[in-house]
PDB file of N, CA and C in Angstrom:
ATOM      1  N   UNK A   1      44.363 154.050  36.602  1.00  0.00           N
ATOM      2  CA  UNK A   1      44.401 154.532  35.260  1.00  0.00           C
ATOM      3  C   UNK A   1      43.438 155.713  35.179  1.00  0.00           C
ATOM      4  N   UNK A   2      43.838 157.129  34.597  1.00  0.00           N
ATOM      5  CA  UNK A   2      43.114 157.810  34.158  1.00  0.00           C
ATOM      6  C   UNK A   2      42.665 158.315  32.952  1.00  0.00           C
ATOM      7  N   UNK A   3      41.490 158.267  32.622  1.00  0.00           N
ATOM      8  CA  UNK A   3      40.429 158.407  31.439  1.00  0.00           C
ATOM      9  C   UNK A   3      40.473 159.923  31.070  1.00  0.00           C
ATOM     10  N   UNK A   4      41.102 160.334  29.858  1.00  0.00           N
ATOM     11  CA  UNK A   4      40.246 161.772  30.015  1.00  0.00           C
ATOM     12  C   UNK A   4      39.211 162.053  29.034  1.00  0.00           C
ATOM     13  N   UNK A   5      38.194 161.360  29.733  1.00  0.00           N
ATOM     14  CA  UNK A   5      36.502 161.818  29.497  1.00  0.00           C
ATOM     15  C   UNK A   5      36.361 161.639  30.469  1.00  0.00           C
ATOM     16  N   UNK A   6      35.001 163.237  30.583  1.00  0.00           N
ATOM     17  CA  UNK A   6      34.086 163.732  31.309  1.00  0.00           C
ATOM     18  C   UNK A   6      33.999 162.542  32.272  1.00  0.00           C
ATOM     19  N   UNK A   7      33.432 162.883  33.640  1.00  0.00           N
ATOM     20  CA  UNK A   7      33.233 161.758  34.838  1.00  0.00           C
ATOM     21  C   UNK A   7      31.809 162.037  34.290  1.00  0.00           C
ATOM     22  N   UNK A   8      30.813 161.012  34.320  1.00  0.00           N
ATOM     23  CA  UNK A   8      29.465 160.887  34.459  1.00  0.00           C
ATOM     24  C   UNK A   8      28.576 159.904  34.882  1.00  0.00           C
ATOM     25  N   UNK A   9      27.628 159.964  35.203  1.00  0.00           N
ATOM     26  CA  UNK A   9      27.114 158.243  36.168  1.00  0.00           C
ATOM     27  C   UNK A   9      26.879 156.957  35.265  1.00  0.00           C
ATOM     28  N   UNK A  10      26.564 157.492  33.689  1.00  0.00           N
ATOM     29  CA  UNK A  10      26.115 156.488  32.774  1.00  0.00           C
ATOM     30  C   UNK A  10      27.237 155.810  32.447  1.00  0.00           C
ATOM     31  N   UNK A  11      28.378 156.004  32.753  1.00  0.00           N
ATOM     32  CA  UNK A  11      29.581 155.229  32.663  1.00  0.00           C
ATOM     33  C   UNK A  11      29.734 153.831  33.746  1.00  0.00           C
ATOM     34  N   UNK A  12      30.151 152.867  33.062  1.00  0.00           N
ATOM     35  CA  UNK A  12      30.757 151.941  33.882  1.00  0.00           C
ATOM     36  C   UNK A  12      32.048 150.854  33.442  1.00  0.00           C
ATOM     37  N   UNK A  13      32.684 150.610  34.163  1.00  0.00           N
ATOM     38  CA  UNK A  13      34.046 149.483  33.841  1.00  0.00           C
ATOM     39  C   UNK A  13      34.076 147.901  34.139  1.00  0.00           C
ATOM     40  N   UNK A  14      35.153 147.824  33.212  1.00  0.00           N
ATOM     41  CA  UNK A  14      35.191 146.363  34.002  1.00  0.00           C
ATOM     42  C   UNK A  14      36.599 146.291  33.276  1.00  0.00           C
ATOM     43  N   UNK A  15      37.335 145.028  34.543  1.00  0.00           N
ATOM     44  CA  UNK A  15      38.908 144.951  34.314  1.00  0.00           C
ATOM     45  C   UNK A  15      38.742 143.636  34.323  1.00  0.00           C
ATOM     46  N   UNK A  16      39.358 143.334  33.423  1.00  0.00           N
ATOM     47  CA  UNK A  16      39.386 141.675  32.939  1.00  0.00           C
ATOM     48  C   UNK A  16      38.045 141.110  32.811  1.00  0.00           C
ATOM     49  N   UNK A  17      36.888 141.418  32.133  1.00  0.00           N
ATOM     50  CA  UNK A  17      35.791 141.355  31.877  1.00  0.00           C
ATOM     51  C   UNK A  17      34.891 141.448  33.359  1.00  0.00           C
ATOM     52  N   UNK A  18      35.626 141.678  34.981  1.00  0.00           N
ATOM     53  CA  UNK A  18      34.712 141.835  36.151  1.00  0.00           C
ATOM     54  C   UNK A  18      34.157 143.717  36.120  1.00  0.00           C
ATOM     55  N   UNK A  19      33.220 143.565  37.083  1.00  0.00           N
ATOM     56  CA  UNK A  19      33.132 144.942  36.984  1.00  0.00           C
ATOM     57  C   UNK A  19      34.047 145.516  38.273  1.00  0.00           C
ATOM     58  N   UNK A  20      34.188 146.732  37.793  1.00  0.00           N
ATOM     59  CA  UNK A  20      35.360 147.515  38.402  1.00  0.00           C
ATOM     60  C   UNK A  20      34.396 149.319  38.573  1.00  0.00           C
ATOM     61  N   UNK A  21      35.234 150.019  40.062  1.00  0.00           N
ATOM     62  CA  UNK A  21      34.097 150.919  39.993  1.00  0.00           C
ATOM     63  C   UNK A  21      34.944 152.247  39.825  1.00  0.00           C
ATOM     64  N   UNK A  22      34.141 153.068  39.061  1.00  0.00           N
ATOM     65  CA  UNK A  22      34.774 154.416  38.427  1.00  0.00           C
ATOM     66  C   UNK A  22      34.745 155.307  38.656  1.00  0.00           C
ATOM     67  N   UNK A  23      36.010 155.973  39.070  1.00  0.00           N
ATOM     68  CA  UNK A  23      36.399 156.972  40.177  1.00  0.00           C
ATOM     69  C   UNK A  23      36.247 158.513  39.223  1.00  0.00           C
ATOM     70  N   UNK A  24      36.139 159.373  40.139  1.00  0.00           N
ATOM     71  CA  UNK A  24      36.499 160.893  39.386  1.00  0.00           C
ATOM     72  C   UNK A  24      37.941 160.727  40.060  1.00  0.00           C
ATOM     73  N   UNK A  25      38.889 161.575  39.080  1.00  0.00           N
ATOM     74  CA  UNK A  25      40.010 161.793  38.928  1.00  0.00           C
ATOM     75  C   UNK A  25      40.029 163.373  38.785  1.00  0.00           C
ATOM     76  N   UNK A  26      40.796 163.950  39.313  1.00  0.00           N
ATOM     77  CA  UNK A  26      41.255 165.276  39.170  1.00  0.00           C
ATOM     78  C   UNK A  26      39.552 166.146  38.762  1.00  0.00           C
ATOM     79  N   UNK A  27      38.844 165.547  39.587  1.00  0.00           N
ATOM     80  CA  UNK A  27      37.320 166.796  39.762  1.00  0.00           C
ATOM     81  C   UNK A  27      36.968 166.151  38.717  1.00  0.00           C
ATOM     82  N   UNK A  28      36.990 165.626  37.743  1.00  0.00           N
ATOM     83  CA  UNK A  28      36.102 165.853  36.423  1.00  0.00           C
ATOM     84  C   UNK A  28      36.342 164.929  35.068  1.00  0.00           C
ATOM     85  N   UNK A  29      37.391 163.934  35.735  1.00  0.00           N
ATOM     86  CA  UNK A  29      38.244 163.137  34.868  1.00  0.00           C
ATOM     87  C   UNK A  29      37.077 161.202  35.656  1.00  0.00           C
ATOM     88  N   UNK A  30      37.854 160.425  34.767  1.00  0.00           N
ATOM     89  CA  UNK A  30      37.039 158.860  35.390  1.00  0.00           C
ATOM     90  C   UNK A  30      38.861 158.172  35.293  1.00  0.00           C
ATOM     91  N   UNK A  31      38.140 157.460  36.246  1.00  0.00           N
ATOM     92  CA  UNK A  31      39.769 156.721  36.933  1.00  0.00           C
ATOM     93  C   UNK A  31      39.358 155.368  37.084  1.00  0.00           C
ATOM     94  N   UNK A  32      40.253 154.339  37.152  1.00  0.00           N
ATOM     95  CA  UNK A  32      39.898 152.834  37.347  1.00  0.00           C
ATOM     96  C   UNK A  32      41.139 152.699  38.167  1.00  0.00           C
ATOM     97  N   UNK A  33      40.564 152.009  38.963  1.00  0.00           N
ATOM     98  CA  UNK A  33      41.658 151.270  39.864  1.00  0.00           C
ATOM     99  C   UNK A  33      42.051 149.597  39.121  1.00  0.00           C
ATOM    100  N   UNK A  34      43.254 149.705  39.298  1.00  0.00           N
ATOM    101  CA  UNK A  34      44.066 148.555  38.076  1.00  0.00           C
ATOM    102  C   UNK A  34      45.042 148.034  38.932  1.00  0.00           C
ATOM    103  N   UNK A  35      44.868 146.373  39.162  1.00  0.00           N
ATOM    104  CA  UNK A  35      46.124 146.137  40.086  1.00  0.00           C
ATOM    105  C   UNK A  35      47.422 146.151  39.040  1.00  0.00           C
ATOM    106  N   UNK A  36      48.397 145.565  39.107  1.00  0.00           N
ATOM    107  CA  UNK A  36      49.650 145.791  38.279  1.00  0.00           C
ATOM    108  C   UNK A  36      50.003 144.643  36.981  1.00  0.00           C
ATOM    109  N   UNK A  37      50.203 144.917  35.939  1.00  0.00           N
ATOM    110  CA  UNK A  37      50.137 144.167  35.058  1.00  0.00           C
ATOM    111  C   UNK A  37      49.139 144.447  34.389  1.00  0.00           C
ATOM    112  N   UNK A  38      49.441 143.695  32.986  1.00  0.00           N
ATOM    113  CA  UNK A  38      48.411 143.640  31.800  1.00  0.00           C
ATOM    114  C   UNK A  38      46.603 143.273  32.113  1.00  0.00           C
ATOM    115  N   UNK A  39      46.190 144.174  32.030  1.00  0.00           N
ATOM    116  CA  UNK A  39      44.883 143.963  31.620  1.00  0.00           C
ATOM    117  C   UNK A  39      43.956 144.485  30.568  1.00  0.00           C
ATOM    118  N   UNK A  40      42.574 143.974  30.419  1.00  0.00           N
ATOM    119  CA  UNK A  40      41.831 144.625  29.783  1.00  0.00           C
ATOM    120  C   UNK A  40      40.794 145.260  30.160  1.00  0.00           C
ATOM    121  N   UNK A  41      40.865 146.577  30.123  1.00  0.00           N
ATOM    122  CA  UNK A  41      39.784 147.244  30.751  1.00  0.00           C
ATOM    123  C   UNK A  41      38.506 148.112  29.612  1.00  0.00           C
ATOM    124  N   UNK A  42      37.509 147.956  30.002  1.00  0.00           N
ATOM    125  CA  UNK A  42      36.458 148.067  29.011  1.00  0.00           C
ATOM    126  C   UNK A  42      35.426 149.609  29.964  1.00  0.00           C
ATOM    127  N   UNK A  43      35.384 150.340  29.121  1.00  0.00           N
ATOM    128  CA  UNK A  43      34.056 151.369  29.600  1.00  0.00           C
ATOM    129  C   UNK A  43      33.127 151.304  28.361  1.00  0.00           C
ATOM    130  N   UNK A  44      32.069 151.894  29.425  1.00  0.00           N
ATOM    131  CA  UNK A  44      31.037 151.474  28.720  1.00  0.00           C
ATOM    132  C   UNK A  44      30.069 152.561  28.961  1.00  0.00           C
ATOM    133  N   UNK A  45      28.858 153.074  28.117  1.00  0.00           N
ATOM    134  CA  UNK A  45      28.499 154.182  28.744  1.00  0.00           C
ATOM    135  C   UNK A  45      27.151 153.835  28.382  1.00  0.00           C
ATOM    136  N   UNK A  46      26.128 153.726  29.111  1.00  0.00           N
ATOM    137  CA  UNK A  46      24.642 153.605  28.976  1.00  0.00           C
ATOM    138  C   UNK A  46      23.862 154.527  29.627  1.00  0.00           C
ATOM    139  N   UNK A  47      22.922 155.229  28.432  1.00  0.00           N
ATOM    140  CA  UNK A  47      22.073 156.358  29.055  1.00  0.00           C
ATOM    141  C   UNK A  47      20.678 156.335  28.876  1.00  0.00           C
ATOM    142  N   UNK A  48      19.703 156.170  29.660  1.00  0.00           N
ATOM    143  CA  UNK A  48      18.532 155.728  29.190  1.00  0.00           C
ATOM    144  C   UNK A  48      18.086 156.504  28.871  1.00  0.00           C
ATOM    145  N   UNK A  49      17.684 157.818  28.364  1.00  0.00           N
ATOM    146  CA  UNK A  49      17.521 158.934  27.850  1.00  0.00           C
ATOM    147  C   UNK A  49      17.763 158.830  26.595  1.00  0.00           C
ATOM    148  N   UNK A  50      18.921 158.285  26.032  1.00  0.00           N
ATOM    149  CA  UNK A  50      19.199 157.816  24.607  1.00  0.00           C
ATOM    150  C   UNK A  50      18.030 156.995  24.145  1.00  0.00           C
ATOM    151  N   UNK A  51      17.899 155.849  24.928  1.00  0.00           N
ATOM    152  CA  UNK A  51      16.638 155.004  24.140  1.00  0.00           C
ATOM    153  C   UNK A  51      15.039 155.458  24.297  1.00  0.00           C
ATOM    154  N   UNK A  52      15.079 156.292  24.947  1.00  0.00           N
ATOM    155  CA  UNK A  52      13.916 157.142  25.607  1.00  0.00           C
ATOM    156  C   UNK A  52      13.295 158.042  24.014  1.00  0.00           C
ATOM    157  N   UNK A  53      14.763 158.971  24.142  1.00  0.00           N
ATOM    158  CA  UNK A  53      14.224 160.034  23.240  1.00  0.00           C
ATOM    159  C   UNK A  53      14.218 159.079  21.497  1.00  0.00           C
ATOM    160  N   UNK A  54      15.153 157.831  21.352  1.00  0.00           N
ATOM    161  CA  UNK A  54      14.702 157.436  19.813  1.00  0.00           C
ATOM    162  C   UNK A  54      13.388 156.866  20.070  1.00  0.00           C
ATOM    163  N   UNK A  55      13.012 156.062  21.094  1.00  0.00           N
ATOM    164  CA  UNK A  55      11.471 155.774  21.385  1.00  0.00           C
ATOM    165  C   UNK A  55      10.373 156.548  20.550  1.00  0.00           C
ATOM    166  N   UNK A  56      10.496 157.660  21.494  1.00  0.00           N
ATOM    167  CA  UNK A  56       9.505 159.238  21.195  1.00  0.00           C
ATOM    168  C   UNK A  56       9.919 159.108  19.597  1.00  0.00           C
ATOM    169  N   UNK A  57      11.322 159.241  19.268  1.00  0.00           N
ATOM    170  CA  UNK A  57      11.243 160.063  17.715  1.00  0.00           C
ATOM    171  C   UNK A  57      10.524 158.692  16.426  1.00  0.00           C
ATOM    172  N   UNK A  58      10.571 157.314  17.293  1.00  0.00           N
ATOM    173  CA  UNK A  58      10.133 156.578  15.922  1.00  0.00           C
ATOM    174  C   UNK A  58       8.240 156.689  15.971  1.00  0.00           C
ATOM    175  N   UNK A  59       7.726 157.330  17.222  1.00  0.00           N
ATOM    176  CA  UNK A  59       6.898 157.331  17.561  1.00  0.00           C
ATOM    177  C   UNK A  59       6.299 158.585  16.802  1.00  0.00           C
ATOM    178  N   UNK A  60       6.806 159.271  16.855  1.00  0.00           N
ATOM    179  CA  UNK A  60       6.861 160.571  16.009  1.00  0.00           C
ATOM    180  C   UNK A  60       6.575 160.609  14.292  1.00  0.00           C
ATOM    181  N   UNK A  61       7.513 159.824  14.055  1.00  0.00           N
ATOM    182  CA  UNK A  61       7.751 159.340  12.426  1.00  0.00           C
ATOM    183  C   UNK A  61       6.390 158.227  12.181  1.00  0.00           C
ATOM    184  N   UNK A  62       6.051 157.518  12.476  1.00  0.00           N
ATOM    185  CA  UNK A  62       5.057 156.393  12.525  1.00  0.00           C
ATOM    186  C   UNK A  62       3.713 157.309  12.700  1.00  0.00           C
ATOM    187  N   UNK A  63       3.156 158.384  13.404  1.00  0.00           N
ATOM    188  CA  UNK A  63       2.366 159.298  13.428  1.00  0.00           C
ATOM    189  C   UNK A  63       2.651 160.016  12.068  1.00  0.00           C
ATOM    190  N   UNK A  64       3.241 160.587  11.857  1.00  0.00           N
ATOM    191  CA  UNK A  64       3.536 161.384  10.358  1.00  0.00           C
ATOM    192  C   UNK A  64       3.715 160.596   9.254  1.00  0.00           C
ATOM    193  N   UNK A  65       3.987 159.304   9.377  1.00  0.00           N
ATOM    194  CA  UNK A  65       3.460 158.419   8.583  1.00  0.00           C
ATOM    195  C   UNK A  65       2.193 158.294   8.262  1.00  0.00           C
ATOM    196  N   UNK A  66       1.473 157.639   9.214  1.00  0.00           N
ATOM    197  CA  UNK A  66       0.035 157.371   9.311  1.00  0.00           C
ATOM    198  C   UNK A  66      -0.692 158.567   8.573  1.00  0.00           C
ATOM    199  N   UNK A  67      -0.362 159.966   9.118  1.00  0.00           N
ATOM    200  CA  UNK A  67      -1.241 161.256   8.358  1.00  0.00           C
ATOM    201  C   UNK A  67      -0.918 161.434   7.174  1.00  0.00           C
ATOM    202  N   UNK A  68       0.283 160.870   6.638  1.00  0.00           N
ATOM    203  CA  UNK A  68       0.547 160.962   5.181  1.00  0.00           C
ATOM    204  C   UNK A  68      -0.222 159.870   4.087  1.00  0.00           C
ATOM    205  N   UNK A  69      -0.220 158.558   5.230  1.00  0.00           N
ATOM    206  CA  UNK A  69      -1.315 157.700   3.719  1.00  0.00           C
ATOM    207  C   UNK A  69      -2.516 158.247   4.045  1.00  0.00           C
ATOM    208  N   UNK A  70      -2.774 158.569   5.323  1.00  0.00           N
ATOM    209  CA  UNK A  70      -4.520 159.078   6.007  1.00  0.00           C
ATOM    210  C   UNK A  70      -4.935 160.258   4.309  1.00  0.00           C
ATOM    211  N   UNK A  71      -4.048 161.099   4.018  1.00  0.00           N
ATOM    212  CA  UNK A  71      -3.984 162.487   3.504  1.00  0.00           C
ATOM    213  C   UNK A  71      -3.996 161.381   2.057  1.00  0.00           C
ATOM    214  N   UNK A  72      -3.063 161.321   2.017  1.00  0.00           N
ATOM    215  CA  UNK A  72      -2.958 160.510   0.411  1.00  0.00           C
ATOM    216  C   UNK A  72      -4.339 159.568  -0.305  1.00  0.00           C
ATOM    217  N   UNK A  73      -4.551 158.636   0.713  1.00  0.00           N
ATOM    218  CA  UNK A  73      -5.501 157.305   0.282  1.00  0.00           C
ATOM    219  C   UNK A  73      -6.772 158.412   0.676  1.00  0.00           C
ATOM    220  N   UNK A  74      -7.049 159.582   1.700  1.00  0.00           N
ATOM    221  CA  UNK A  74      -8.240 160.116   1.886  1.00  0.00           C
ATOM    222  C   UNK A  74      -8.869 160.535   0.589  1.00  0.00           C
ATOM    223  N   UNK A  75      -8.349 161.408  -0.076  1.00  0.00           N
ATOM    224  CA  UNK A  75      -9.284 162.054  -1.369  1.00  0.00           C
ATOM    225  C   UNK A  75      -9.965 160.807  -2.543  1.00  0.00           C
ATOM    226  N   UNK A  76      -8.860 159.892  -2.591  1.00  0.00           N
ATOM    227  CA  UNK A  76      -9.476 158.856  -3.781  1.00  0.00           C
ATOM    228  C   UNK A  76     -10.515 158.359  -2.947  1.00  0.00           C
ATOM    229  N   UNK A  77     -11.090 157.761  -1.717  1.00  0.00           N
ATOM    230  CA  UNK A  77     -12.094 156.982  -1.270  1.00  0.00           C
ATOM    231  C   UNK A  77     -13.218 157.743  -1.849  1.00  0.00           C
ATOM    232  N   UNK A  78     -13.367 159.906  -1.358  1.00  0.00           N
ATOM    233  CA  UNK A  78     -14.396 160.185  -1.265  1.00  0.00           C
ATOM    234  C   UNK A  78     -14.601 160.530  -2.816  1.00  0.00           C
ATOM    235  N   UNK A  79     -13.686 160.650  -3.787  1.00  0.00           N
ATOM    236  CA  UNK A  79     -14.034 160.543  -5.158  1.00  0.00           C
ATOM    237  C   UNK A  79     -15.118 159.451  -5.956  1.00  0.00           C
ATOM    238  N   UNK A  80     -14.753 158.067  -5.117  1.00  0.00           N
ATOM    239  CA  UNK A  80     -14.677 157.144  -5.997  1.00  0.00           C
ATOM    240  C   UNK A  80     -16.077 156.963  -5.134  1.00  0.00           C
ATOM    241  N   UNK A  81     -16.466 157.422  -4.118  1.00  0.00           N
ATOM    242  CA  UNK A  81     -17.802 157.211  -3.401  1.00  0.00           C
ATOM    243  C   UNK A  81     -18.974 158.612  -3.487  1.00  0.00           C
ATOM    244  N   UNK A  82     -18.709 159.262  -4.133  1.00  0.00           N
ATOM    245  CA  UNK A  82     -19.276 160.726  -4.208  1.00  0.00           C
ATOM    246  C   UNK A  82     -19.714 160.926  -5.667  1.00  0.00           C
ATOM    247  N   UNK A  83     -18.751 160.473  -6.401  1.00  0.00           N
ATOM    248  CA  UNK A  83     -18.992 161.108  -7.904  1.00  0.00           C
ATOM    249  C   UNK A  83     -19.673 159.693  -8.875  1.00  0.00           C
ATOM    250  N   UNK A  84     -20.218 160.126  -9.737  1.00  0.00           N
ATOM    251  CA  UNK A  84     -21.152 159.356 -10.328  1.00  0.00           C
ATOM    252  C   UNK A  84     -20.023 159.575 -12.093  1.00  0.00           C
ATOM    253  N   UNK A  85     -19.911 158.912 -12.498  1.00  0.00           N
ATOM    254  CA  UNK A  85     -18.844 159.188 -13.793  1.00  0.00           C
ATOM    255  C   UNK A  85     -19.548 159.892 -14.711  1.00  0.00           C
ATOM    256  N   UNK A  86     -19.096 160.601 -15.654  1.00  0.00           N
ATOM    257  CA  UNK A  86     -19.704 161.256 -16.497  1.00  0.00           C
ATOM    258  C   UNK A  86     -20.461 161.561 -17.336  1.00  0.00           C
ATOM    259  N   UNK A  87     -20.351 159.741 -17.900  1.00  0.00           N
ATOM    260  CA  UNK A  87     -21.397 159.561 -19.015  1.00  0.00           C
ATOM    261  C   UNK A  87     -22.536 158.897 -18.384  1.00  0.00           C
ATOM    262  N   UNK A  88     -22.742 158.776 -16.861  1.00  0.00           N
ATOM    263  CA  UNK A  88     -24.365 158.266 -16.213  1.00  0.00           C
ATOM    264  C   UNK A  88     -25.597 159.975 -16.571  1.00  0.00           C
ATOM    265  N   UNK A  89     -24.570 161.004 -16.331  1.00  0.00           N
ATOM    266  CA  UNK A  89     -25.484 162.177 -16.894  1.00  0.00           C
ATOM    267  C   UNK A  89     -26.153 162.211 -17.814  1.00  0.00           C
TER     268      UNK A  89
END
């Protein structure tokens, strides 16, 4: 059987839920070898680079978090520890 998506390594198959191994087809195509008759064949594509880079980006967001209450909750502490209220004058 031929797939036409891209051949790439993060791909893998399986025919009748076994795994099955995935050929390039015509240079650039993914192929499964299928004996005859009905089956079910499943691809699947896993790239660890995908979970890599959302890693980094929640890591990212959670930092720009942090500097936003840091920034926010910062000014009331040194108010409320600095200034003497008005009518102690």
């Amino acid at each position: 059987m031929v797939v036409r998506n891209a051949w790439d390594g993060g791909w893998s198959a399986t025919v009748d839920g076994r795994p099955a191994p995935l050929l390039r087809a015509d240079y650039f195509l993914q192929g499964v070898t299928v004996p005859a008759g009905t089956h079910e064949i499943r691809l699947t594509y896993r790239d660890p680079m995908i979970g890599r880079g959302l890693a980094l980006s929640a890591l990212v967001w959670l930092m720009w978090l942090a500097a936003l209450a840091a920034a926010w909750t910062g000014p009331r502490r040194r108010r409320s520890q600095t200034g003497a209220s008005p009518e102690a004058a």
